[in-house]
N, C-alpha and C. Protein backbone atom coordinates (compact mmCIF):
# COMPACT_ATOMS: atom_id res chain seq x y z
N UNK A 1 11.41 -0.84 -24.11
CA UNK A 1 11.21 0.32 -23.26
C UNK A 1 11.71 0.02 -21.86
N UNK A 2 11.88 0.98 -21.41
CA UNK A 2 12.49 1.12 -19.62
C UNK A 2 11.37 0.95 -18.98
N UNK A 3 10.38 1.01 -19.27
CA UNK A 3 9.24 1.76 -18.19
C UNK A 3 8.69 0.40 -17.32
N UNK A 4 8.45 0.56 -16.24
CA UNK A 4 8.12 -0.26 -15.51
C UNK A 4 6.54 -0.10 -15.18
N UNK A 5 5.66 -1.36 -15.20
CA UNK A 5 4.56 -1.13 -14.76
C UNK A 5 4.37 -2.37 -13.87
N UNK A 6 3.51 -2.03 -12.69
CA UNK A 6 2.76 -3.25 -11.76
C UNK A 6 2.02 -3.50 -12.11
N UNK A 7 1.26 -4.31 -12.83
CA UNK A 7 0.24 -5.28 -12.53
C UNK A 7 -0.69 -6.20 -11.62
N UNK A 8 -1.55 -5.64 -10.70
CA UNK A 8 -1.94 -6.37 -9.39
C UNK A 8 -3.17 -6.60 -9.28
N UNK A 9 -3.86 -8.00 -9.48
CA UNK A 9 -4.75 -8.76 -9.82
C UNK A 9 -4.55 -10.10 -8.99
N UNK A 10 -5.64 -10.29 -8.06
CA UNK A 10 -5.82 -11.56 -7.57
C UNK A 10 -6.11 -12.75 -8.61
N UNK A 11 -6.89 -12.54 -9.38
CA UNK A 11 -7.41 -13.63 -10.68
C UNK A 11 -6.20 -13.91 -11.77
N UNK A 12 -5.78 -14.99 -11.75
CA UNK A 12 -5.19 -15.34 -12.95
C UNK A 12 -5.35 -15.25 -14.21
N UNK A 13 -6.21 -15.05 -14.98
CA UNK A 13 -6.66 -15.33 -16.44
C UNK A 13 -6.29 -13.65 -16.11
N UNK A 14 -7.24 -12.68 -15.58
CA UNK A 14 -7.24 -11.35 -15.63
C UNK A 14 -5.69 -10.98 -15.72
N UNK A 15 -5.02 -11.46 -14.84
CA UNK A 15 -3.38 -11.15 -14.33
C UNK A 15 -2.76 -11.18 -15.83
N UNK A 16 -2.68 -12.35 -16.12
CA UNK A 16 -2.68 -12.92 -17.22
C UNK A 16 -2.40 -12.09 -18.48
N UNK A 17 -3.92 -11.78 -18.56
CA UNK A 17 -4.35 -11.15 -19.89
C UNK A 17 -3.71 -9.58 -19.73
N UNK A 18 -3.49 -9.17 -18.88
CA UNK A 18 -3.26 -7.65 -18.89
C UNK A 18 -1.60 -7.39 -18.94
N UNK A 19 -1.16 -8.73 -18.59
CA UNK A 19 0.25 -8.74 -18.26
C UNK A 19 0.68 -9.28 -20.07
N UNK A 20 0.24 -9.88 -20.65
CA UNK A 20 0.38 -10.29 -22.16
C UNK A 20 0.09 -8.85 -22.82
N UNK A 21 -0.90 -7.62 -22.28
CA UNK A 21 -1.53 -6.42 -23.31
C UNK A 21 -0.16 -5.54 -23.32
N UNK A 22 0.45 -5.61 -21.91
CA UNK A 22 1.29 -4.69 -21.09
C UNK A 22 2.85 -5.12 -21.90
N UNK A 23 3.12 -6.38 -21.47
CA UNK A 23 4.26 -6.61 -22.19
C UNK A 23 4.65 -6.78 -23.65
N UNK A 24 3.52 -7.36 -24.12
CA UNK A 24 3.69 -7.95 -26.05
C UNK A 24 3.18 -7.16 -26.52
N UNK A 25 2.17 -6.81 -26.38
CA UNK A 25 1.74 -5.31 -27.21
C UNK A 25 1.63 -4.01 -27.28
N UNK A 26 2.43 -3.53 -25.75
CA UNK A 26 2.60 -1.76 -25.76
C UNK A 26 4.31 -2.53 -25.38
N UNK A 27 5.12 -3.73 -24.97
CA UNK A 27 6.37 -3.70 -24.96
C UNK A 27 7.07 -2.74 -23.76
N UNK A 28 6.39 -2.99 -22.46
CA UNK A 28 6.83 -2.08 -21.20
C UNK A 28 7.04 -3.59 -20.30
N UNK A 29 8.04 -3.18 -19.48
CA UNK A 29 8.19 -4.19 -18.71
C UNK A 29 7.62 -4.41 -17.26
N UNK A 30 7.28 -5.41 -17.14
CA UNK A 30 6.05 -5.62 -16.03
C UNK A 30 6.19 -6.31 -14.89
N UNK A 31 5.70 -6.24 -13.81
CA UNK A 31 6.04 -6.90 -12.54
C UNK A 31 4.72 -7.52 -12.51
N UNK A 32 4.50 -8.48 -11.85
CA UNK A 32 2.87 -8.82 -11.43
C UNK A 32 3.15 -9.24 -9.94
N UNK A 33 1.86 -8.93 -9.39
CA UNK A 33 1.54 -9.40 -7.90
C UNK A 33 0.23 -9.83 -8.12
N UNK A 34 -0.39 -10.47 -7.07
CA UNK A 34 -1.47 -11.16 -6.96
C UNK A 34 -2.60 -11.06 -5.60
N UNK A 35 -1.65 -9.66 -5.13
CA UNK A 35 -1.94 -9.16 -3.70
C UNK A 35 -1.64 -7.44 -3.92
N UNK A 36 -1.89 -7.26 -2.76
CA UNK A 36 -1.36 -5.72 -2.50
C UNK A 36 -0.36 -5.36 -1.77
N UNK A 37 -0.23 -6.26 -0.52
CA UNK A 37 1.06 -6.44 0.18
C UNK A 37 2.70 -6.61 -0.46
N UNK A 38 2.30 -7.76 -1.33
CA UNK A 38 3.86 -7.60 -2.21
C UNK A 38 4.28 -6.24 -2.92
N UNK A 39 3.06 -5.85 -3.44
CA UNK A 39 3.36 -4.91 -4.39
C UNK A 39 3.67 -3.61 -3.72
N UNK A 40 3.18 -3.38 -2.90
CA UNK A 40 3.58 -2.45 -1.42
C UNK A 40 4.93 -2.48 -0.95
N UNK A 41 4.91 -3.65 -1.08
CA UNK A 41 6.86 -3.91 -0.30
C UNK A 41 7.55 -3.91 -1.86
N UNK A 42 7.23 -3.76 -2.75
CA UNK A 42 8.43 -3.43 -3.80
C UNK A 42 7.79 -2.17 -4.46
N UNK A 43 7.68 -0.99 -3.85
CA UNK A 43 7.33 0.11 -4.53
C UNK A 43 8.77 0.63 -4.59
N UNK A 44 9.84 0.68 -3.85
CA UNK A 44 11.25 0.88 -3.76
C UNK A 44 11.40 0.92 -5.43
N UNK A 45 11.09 -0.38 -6.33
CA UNK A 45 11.16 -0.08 -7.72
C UNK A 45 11.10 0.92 -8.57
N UNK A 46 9.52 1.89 -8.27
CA UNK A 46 9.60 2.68 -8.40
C UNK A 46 8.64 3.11 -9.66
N UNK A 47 7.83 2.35 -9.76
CA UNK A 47 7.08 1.82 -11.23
C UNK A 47 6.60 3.18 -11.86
N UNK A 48 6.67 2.89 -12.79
CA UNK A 48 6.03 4.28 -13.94
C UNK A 48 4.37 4.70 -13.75
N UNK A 49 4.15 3.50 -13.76
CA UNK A 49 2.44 3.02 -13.72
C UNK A 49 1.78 1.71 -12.80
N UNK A 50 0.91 2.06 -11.95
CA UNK A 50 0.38 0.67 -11.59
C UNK A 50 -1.26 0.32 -11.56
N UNK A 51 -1.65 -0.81 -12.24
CA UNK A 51 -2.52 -1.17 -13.16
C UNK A 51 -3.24 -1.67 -11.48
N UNK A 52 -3.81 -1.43 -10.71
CA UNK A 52 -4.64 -1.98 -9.55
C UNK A 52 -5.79 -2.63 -9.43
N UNK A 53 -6.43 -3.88 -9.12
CA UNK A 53 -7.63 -4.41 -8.76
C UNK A 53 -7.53 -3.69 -7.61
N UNK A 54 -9.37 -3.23 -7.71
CA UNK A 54 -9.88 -3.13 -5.77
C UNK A 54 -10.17 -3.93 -5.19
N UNK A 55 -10.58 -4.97 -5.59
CA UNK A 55 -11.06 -5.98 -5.04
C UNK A 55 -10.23 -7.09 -4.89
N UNK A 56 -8.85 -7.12 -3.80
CA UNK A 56 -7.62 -7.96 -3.59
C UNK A 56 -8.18 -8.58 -1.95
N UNK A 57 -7.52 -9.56 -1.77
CA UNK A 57 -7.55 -10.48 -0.37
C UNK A 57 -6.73 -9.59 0.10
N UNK A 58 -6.94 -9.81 1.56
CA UNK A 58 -5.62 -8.91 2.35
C UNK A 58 -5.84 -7.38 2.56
N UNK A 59 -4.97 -6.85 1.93
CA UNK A 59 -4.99 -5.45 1.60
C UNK A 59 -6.11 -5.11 0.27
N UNK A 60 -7.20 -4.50 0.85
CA UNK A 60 -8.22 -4.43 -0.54
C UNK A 60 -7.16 -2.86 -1.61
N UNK A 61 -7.49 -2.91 -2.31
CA UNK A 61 -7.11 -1.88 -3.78
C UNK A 61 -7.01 -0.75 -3.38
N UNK A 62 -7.85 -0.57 -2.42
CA UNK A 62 -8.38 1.06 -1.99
C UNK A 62 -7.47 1.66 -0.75
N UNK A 63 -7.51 0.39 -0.40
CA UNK A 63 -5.95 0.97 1.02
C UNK A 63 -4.95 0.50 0.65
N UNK A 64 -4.68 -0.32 -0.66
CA UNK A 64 -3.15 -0.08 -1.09
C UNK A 64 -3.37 1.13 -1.50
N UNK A 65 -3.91 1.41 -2.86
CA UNK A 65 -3.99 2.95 -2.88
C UNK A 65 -3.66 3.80 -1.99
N UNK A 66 -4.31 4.01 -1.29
CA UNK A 66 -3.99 4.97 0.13
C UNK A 66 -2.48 5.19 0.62
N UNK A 67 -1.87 4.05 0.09
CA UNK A 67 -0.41 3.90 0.61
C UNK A 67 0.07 4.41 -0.44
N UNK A 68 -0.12 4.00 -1.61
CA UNK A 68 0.32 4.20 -3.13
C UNK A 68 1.10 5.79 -3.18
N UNK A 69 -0.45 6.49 -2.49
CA UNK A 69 -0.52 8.17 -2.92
C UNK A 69 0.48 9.10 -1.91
N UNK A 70 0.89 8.42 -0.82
CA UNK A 70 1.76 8.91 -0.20
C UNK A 70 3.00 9.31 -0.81
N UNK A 71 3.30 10.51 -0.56
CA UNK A 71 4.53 10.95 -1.46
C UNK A 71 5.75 10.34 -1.75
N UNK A 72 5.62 9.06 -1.37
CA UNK A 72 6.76 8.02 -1.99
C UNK A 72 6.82 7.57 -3.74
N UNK A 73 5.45 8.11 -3.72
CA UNK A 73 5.36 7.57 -5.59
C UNK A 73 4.93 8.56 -5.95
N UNK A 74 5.14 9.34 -7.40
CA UNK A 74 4.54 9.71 -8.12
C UNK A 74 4.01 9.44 -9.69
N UNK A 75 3.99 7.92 -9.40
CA UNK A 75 3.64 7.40 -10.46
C UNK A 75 1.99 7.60 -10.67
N UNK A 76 1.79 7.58 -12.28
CA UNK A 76 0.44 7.34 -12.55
C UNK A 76 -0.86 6.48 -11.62
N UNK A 77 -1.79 6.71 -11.51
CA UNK A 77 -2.54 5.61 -10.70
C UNK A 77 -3.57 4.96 -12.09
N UNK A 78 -4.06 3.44 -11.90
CA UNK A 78 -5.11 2.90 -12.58
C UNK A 78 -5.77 1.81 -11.89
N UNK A 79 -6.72 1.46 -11.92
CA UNK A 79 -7.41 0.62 -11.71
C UNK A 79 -8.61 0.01 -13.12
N UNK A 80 -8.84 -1.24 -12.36
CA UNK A 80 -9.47 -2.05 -13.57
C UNK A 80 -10.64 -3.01 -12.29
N UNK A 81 -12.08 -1.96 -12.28
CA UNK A 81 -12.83 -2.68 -11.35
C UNK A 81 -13.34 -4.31 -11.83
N UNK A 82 -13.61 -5.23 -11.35
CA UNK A 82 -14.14 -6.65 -11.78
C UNK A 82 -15.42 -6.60 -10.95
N UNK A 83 -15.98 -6.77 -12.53
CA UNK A 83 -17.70 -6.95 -12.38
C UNK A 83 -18.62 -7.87 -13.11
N UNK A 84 -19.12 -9.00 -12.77
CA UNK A 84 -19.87 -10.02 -13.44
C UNK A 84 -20.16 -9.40 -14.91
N UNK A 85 -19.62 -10.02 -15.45
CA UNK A 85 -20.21 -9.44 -17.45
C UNK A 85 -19.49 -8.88 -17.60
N UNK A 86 -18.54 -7.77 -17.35
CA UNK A 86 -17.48 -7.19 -17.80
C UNK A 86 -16.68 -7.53 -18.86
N UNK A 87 -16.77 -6.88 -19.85
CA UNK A 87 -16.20 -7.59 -21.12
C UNK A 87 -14.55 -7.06 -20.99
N UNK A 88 -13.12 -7.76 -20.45
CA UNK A 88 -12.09 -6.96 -20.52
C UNK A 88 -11.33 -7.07 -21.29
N UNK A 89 -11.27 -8.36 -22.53
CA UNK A 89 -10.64 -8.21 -23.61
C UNK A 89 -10.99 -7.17 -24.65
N UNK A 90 -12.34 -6.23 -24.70
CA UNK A 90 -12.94 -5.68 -25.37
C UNK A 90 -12.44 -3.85 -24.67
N UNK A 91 -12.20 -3.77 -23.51
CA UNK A 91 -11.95 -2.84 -22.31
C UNK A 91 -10.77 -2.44 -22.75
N UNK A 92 -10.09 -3.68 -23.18
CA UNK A 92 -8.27 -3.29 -23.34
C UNK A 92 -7.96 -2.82 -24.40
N UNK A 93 -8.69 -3.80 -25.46
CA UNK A 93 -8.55 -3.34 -26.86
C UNK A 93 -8.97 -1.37 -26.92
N UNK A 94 -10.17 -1.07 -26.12
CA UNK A 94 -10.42 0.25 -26.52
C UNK A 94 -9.72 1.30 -25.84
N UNK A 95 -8.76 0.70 -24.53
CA UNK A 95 -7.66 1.66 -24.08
C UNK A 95 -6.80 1.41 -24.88
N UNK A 96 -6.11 0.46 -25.70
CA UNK A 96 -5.30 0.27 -26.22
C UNK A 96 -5.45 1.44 -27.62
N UNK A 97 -6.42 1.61 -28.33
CA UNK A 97 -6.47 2.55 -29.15
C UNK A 97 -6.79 3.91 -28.66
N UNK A 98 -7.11 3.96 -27.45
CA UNK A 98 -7.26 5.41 -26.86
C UNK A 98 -5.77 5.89 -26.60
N UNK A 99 -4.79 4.42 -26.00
CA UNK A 99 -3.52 4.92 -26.01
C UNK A 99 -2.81 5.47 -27.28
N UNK A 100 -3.22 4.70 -27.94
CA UNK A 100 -2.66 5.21 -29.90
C UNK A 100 -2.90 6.13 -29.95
N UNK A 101 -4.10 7.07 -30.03
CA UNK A 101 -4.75 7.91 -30.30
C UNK A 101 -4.02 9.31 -29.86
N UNK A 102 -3.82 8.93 -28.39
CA UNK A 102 -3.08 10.09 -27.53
C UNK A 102 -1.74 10.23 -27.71
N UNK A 103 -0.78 9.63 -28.26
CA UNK A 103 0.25 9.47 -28.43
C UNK A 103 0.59 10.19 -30.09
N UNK A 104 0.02 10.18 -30.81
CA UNK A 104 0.00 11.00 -32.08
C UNK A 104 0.12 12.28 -32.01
């Protein structure tokens, strides 16, 4: 597929895991950042979708957002909050069939 998605997650394993759901198993091609600032300075790209933590060093989620929504993008918005216990291999799997689902 063409489609471009960001991925932006301070945590590695999380980065990680969403960037393995994103690329090997829906097969969209992916950028990752680990901040909000980078991902800010390469919106020029132009991404289809961007997968957002709120909770980033620097620029928190919520004021990249803020920048996001400015009529420079009209890409999809998402976020993926991180919360002690949060089960997100279990999170993905059930968007992952919600995505199936909708696509039929």
């Amino acid at each position: 597929m063409d489609k471009l998605i960001f991925v932006v997650d301070d945590q590695a394993p999380i980065l990680g895991l969403l960037t393995y759901w994103v690329s090997e198993k829906w097969n969209y091609k992916v950028k990752t950042f680990d901040n909000a600032e980078e991902m800010l300075s390469s919106l020029s790209l132009k991404p289809d979708l961007v997968l957002l933590d709120i909770m980033l060093p620097g620029i928190s989620g919520i004021d990249a957002l803020k920048e996001i929504k400015k009529p420079i993008l009209s890409s999809p918005l998402s976020y993926f909050p991180h919360k002690e216990g949060w089960m997100l291999p279990s999170k993905l799997l059930n968007l992952e069939l919600m995505t199936i689902s909708q696509n039929r």
